[in-house]
PDB file of N, CA and C in Angstrom:
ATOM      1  N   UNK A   1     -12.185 -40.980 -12.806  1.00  0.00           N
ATOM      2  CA  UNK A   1     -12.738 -39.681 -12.487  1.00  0.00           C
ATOM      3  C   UNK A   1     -12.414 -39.333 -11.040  1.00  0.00           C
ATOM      4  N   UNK A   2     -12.475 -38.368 -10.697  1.00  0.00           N
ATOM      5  CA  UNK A   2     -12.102 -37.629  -9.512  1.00  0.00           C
ATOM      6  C   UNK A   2     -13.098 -36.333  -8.913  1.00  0.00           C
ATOM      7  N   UNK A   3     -13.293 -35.958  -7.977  1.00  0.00           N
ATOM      8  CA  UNK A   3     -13.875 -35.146  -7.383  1.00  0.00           C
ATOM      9  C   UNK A   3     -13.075 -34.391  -6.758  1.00  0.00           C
ATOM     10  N   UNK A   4     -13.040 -33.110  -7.056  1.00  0.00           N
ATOM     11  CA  UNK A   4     -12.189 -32.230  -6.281  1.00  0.00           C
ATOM     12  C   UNK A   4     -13.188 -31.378  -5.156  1.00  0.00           C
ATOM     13  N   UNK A   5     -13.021 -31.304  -4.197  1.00  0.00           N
ATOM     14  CA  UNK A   5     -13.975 -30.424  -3.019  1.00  0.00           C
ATOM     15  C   UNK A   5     -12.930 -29.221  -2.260  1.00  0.00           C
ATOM     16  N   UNK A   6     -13.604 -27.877  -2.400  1.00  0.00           N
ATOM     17  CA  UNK A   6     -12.904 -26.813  -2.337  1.00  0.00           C
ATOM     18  C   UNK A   6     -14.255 -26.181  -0.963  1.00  0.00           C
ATOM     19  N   UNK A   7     -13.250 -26.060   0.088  1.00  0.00           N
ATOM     20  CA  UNK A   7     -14.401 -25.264   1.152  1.00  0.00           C
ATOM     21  C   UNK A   7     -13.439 -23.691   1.527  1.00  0.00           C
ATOM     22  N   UNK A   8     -14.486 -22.736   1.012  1.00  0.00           N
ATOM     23  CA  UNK A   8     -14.080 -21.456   0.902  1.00  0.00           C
ATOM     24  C   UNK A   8     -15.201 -20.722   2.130  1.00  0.00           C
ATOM     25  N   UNK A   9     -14.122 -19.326   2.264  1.00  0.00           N
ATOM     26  CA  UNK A   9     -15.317 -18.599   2.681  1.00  0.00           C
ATOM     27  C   UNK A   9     -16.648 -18.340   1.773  1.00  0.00           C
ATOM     28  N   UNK A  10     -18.042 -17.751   2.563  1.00  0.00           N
ATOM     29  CA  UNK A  10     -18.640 -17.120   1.975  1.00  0.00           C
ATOM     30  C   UNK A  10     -18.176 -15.992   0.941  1.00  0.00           C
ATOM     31  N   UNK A  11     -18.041 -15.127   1.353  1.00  0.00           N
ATOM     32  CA  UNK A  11     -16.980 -14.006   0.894  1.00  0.00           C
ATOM     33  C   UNK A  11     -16.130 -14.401  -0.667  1.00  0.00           C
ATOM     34  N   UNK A  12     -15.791 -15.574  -0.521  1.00  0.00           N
ATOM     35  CA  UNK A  12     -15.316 -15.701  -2.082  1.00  0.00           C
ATOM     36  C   UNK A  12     -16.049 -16.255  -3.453  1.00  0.00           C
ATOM     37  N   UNK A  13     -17.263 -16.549  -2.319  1.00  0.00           N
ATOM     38  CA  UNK A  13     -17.999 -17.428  -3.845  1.00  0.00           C
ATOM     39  C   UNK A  13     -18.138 -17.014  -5.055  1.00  0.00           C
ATOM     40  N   UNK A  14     -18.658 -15.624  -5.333  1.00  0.00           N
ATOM     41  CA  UNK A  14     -18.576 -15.348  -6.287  1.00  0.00           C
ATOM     42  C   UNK A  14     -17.256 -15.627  -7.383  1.00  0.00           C
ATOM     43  N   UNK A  15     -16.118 -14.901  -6.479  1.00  0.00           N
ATOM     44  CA  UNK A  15     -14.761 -14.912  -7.113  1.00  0.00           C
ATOM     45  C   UNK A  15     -14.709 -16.109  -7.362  1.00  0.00           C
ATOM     46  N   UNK A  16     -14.772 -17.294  -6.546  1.00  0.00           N
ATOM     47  CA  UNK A  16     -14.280 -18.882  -7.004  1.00  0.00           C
ATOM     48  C   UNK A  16     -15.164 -19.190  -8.433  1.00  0.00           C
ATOM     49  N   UNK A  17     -16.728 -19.197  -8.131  1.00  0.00           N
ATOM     50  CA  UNK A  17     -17.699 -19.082  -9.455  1.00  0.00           C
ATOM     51  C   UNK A  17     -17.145 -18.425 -10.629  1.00  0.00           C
ATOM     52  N   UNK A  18     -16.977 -17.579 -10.176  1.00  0.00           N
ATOM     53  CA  UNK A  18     -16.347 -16.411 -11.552  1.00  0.00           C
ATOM     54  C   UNK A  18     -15.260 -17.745 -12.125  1.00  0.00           C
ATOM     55  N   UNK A  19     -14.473 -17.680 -11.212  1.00  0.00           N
ATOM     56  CA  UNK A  19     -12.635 -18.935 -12.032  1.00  0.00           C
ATOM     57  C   UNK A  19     -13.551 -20.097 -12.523  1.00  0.00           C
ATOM     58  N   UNK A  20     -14.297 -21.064 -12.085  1.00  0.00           N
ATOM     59  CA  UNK A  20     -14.050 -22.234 -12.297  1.00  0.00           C
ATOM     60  C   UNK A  20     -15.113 -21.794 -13.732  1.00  0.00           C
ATOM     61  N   UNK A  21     -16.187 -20.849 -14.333  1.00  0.00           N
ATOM     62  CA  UNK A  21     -16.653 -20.956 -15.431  1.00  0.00           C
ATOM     63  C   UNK A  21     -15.727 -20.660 -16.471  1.00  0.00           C
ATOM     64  N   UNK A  22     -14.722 -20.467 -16.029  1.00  0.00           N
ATOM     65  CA  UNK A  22     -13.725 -20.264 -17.065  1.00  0.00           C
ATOM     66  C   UNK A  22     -12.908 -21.004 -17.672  1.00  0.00           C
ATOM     67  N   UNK A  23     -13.006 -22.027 -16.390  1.00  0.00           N
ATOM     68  CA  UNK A  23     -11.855 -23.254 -16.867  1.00  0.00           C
ATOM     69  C   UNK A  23     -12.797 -24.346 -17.920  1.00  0.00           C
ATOM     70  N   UNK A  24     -12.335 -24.655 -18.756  1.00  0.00           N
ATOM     71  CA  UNK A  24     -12.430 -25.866 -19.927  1.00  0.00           C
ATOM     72  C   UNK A  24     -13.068 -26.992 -18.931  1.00  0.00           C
ATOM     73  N   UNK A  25     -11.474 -27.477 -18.633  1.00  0.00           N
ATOM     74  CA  UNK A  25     -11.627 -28.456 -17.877  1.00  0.00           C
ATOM     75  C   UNK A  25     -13.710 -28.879 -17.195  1.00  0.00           C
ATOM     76  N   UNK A  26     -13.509 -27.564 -16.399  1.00  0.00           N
ATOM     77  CA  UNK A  26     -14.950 -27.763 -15.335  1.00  0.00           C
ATOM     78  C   UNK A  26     -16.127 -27.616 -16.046  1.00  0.00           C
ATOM     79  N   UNK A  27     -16.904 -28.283 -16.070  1.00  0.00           N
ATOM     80  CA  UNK A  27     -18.041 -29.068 -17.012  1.00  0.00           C
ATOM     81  C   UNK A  27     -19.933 -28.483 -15.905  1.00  0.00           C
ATOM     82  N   UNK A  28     -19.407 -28.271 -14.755  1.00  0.00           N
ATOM     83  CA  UNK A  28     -19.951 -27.791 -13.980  1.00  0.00           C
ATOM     84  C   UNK A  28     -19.420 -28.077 -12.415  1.00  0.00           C
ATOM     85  N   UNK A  29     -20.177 -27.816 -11.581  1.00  0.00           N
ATOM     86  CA  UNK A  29     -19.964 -27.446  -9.886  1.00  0.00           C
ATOM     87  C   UNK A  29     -21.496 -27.263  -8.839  1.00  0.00           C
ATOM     88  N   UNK A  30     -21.001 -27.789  -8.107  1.00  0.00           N
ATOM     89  CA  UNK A  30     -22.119 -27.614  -6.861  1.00  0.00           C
ATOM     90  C   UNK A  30     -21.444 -26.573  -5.884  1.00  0.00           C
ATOM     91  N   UNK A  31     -22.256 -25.900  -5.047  1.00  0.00           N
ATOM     92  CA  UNK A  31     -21.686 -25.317  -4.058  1.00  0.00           C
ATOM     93  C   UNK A  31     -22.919 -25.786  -2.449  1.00  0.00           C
ATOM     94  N   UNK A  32     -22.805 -26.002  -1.794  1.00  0.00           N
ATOM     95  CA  UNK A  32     -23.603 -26.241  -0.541  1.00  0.00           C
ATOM     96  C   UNK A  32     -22.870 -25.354   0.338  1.00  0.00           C
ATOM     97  N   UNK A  33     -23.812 -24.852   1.154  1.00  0.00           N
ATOM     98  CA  UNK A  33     -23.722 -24.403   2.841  1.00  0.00           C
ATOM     99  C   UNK A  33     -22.810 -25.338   3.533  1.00  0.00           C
ATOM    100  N   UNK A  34     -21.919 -24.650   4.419  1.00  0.00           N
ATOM    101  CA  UNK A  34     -21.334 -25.571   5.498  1.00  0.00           C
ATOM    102  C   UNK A  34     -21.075 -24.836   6.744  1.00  0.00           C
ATOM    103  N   UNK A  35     -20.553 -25.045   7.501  1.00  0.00           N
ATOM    104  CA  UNK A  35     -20.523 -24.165   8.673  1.00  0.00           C
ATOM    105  C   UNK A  35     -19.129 -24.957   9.276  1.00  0.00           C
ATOM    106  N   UNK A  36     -17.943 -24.396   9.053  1.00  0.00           N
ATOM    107  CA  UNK A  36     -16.051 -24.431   9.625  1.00  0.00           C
ATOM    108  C   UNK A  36     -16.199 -24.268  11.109  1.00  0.00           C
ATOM    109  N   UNK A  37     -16.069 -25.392  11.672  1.00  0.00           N
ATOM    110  CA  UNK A  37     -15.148 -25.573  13.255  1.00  0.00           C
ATOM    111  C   UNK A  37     -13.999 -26.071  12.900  1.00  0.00           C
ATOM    112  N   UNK A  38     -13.054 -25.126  14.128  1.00  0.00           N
ATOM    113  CA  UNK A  38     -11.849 -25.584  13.623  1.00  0.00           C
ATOM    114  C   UNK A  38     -10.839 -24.098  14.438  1.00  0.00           C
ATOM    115  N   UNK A  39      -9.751 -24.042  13.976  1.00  0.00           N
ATOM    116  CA  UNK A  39      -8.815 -23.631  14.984  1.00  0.00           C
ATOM    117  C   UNK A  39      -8.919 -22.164  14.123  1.00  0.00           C
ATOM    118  N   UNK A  40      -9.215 -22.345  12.643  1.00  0.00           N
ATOM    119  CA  UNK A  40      -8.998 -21.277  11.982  1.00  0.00           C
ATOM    120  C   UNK A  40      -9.880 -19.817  12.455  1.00  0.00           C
ATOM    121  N   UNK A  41     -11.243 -20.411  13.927  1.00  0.00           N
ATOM    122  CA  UNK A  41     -11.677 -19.125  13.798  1.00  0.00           C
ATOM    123  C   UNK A  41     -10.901 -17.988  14.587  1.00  0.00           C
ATOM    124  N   UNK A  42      -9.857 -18.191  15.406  1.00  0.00           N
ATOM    125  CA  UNK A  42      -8.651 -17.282  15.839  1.00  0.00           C
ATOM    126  C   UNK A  42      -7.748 -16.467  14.649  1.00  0.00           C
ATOM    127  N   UNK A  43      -8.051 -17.149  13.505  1.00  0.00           N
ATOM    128  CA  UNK A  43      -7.043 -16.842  13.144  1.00  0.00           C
ATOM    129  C   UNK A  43      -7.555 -16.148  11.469  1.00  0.00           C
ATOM    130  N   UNK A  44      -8.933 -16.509  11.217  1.00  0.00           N
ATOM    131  CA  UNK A  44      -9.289 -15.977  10.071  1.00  0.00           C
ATOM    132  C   UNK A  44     -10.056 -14.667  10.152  1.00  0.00           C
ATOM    133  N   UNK A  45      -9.280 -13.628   8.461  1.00  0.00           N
ATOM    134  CA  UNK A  45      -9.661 -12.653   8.748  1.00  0.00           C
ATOM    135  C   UNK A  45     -11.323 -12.017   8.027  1.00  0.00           C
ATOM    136  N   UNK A  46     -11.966 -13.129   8.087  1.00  0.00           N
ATOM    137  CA  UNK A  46     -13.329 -12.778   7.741  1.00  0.00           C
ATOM    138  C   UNK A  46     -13.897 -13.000   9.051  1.00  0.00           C
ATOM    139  N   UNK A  47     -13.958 -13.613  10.324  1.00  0.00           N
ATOM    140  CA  UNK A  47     -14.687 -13.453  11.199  1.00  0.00           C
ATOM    141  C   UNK A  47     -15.199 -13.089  11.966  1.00  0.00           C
ATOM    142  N   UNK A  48     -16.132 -12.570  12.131  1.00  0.00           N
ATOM    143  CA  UNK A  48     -17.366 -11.596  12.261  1.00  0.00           C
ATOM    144  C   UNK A  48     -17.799 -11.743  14.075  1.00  0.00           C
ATOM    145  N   UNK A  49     -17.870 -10.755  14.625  1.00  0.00           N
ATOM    146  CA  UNK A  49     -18.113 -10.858  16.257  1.00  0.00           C
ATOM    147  C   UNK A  49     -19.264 -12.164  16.238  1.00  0.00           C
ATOM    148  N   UNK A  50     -20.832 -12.108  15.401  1.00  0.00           N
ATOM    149  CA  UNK A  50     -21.666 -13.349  15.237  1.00  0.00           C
ATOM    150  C   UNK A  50     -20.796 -14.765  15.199  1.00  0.00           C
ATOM    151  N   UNK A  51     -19.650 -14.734  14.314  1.00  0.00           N
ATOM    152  CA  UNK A  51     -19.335 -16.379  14.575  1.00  0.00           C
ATOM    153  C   UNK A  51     -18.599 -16.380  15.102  1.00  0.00           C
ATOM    154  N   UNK A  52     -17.791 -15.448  15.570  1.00  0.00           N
ATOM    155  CA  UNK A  52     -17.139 -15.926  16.935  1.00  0.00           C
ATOM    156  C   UNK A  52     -17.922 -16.463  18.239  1.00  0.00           C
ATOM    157  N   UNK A  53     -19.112 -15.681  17.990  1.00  0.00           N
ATOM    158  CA  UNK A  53     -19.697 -15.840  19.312  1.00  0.00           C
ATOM    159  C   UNK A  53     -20.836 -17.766  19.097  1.00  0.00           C
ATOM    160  N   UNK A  54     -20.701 -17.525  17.935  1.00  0.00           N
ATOM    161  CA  UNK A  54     -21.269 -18.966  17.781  1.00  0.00           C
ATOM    162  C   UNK A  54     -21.245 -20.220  17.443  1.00  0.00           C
ATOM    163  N   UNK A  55     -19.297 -19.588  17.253  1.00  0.00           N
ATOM    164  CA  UNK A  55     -18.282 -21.032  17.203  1.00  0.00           C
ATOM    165  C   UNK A  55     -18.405 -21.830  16.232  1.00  0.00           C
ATOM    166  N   UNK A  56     -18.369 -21.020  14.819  1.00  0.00           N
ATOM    167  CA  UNK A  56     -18.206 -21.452  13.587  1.00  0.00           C
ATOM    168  C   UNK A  56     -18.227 -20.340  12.534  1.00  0.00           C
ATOM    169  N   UNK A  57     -17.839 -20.894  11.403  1.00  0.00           N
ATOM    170  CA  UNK A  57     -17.609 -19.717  10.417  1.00  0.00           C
ATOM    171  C   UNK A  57     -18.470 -20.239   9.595  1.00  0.00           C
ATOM    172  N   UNK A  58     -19.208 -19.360   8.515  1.00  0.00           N
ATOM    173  CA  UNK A  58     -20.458 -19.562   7.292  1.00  0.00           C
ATOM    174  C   UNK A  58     -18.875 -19.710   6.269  1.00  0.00           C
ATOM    175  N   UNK A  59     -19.141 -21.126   5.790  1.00  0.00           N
ATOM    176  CA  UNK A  59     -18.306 -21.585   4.275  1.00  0.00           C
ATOM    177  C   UNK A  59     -19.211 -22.057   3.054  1.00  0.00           C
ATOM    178  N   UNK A  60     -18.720 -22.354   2.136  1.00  0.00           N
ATOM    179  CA  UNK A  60     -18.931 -22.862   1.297  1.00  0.00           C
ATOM    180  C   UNK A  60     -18.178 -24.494   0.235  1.00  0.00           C
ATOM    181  N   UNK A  61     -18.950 -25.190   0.227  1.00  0.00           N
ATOM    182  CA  UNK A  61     -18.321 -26.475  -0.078  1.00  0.00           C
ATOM    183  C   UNK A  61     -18.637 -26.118  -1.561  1.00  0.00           C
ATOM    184  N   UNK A  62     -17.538 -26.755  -2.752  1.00  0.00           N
ATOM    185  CA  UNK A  62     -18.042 -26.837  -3.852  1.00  0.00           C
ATOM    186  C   UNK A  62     -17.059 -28.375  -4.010  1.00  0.00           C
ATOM    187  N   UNK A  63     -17.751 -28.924  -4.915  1.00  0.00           N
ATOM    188  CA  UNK A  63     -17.700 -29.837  -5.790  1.00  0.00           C
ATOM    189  C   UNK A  63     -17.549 -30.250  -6.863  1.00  0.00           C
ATOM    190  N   UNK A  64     -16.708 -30.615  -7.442  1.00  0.00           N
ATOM    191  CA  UNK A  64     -16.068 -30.687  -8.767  1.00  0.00           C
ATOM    192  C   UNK A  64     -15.804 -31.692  -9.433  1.00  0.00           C
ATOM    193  N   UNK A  65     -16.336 -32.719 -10.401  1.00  0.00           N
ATOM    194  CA  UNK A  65     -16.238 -34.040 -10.908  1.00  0.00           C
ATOM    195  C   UNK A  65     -15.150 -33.239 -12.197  1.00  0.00           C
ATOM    196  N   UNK A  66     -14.483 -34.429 -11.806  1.00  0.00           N
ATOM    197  CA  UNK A  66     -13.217 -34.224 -12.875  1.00  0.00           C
ATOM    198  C   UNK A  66     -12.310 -35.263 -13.576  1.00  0.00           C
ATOM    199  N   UNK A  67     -11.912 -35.259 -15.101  1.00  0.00           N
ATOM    200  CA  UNK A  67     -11.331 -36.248 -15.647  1.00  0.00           C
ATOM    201  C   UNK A  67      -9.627 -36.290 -15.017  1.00  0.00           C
ATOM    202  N   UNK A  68      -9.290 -37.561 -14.579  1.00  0.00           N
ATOM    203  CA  UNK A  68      -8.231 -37.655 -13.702  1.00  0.00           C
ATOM    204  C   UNK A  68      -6.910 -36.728 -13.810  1.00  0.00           C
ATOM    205  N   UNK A  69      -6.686 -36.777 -14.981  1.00  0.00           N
ATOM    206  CA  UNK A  69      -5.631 -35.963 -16.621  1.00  0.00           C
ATOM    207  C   UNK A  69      -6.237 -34.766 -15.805  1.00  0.00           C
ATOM    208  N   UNK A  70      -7.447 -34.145 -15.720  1.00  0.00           N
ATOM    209  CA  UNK A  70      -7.609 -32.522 -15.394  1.00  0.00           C
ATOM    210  C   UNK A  70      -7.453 -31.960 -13.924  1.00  0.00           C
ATOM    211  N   UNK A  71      -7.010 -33.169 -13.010  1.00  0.00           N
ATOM    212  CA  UNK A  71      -7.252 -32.202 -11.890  1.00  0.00           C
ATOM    213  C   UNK A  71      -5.826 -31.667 -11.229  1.00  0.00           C
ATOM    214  N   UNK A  72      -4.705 -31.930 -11.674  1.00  0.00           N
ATOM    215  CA  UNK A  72      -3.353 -31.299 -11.019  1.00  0.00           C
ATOM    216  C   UNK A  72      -3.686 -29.623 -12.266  1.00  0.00           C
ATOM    217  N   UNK A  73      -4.235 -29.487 -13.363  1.00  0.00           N
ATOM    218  CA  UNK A  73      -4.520 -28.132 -13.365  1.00  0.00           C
ATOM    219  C   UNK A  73      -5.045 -27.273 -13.453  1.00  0.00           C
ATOM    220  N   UNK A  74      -6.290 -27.644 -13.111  1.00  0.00           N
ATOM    221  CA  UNK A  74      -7.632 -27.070 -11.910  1.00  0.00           C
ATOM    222  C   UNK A  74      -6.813 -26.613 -10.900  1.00  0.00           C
ATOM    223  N   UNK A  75      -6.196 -27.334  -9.830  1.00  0.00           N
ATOM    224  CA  UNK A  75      -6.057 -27.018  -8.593  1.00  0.00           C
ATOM    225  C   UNK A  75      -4.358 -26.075  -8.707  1.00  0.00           C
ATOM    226  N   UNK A  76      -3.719 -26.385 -10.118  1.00  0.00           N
ATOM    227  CA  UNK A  76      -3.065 -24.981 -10.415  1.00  0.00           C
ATOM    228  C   UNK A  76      -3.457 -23.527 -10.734  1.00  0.00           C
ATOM    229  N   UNK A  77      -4.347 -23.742 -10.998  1.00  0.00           N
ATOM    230  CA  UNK A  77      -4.736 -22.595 -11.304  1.00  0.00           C
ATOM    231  C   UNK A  77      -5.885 -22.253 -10.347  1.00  0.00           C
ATOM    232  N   UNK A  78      -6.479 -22.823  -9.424  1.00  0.00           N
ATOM    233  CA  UNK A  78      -7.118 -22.373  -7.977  1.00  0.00           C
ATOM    234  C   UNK A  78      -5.898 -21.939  -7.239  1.00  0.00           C
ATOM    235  N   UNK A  79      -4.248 -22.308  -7.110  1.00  0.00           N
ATOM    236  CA  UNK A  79      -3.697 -22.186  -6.048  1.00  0.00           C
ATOM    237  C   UNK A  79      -2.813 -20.946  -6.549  1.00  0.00           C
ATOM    238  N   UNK A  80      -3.359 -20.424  -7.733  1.00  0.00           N
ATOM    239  CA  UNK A  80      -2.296 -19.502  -8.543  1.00  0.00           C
ATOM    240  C   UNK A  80      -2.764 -17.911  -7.767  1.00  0.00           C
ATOM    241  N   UNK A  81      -1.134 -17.038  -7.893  1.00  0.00           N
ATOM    242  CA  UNK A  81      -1.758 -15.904  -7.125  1.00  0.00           C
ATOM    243  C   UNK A  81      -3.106 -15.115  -7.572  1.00  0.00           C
ATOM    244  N   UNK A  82      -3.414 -15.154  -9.087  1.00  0.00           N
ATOM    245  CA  UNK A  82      -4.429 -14.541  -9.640  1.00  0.00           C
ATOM    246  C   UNK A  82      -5.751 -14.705  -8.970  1.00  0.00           C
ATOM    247  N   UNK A  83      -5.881 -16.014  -8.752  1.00  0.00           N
ATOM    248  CA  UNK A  83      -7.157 -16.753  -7.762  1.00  0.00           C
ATOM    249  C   UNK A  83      -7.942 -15.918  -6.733  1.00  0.00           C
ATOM    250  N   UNK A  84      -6.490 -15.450  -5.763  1.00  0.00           N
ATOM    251  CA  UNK A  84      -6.807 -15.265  -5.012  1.00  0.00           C
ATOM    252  C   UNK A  84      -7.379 -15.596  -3.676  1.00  0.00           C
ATOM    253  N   UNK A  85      -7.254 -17.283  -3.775  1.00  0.00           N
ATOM    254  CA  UNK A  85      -7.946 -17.958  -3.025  1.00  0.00           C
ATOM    255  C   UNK A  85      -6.864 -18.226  -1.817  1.00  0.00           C
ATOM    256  N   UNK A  86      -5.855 -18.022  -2.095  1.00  0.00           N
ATOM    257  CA  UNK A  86      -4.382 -18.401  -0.765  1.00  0.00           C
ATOM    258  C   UNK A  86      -5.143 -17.776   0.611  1.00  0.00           C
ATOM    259  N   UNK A  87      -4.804 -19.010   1.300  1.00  0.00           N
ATOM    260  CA  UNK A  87      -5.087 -18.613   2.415  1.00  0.00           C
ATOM    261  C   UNK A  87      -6.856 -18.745   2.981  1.00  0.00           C
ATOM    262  N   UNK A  88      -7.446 -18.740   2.312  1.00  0.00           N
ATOM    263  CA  UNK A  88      -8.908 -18.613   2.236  1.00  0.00           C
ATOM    264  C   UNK A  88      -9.803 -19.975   1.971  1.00  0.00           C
ATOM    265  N   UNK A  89      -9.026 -20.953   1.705  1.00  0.00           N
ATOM    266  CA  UNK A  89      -9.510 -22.840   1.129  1.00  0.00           C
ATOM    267  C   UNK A  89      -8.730 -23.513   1.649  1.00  0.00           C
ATOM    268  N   UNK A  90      -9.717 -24.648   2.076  1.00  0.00           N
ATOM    269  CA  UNK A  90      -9.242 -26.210   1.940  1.00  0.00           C
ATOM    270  C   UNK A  90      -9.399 -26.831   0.777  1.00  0.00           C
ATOM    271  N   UNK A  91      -9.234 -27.868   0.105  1.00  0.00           N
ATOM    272  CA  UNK A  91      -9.466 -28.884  -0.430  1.00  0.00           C
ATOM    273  C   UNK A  91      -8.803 -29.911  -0.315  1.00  0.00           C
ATOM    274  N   UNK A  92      -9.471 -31.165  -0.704  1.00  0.00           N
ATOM    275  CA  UNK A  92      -9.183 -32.297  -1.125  1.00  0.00           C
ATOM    276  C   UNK A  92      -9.590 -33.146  -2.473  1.00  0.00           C
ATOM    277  N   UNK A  93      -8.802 -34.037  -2.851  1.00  0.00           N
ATOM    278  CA  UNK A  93      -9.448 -35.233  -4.282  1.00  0.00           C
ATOM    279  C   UNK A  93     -10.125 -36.424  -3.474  1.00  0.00           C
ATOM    280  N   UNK A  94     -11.377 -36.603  -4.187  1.00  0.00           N
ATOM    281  CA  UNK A  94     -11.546 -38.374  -3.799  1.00  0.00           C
ATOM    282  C   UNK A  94     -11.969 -38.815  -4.989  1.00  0.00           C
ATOM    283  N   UNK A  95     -11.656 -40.296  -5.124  1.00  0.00           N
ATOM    284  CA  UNK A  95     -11.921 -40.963  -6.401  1.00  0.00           C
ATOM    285  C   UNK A  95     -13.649 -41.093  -6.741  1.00  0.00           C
ATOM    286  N   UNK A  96     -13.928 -41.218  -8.110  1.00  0.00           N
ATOM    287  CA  UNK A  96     -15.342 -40.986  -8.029  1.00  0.00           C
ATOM    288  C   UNK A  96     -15.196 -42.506  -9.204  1.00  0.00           C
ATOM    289  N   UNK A  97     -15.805 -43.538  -9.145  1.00  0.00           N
ATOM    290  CA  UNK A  97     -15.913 -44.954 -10.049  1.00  0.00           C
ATOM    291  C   UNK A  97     -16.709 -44.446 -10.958  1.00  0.00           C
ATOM    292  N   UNK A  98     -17.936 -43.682 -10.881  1.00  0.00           N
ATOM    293  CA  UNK A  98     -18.730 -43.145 -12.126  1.00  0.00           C
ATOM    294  C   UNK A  98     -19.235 -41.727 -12.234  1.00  0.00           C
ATOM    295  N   UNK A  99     -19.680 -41.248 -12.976  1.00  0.00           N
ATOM    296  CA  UNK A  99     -20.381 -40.010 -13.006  1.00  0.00           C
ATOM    297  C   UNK A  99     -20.655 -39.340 -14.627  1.00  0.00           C
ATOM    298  N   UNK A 100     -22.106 -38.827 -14.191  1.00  0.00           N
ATOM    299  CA  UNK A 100     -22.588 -38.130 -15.045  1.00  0.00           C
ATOM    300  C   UNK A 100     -24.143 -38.109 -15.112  1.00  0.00           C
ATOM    301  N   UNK A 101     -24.962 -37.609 -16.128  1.00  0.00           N
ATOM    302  CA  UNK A 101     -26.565 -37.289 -15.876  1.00  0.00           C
ATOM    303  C   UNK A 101     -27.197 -38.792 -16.147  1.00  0.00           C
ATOM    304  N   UNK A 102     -27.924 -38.683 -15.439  1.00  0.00           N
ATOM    305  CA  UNK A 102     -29.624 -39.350 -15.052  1.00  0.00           C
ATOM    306  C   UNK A 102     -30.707 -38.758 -16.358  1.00  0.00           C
TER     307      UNK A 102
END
């Protein structure tokens, strides 16, 4: 299993929410608060005179447990132009040894 973690603007959550209930694959998702330091606030075009002035941007982390087989096309179809997400995310995979409900 695998975990895919996608940190977006505020601004897209909905849109990202909207994609990932669509995909098969995604079984569900977390999203948490985060707050982006980093070089991108020069350069991103959501930032707001407030986080400039307070030296971070409002993001969003989501979280994604995923069967190993599913995650090169998840993250095709997050990186696809339809998405919309270019330009607007990070992510990364980390391995997950177990998962599922309590």
């Amino acid at each position: 299993m695998k975990v895919l973690t996608v940190i977006i603007h505020t601004n897209v959550q909905q849109q990202l929410s909207d994609l990932l209930r669509k995909l098969q694959p995604v079984s569900g998702f977390t999203f948490t608060q985060v707050e982006g330091h980093g070089l991108e606030l020069e350069t991103d075009p959501f930032v707001s005179a407030h986080d400039d002035a307070v030296g971070y941007l409002p993001r969003m982390r989501t979280d994604i447990l995923l069967k190993d087989e599913d995650v090169e096309d998840v993250l095709a179809t997050l990186r696809s132009k339809e998405a919309g997400l270019k330009g607007k995310s990070f992510y990364w995979v980390s391995g997950a040894d177990q998962g599922g409900q309590l």
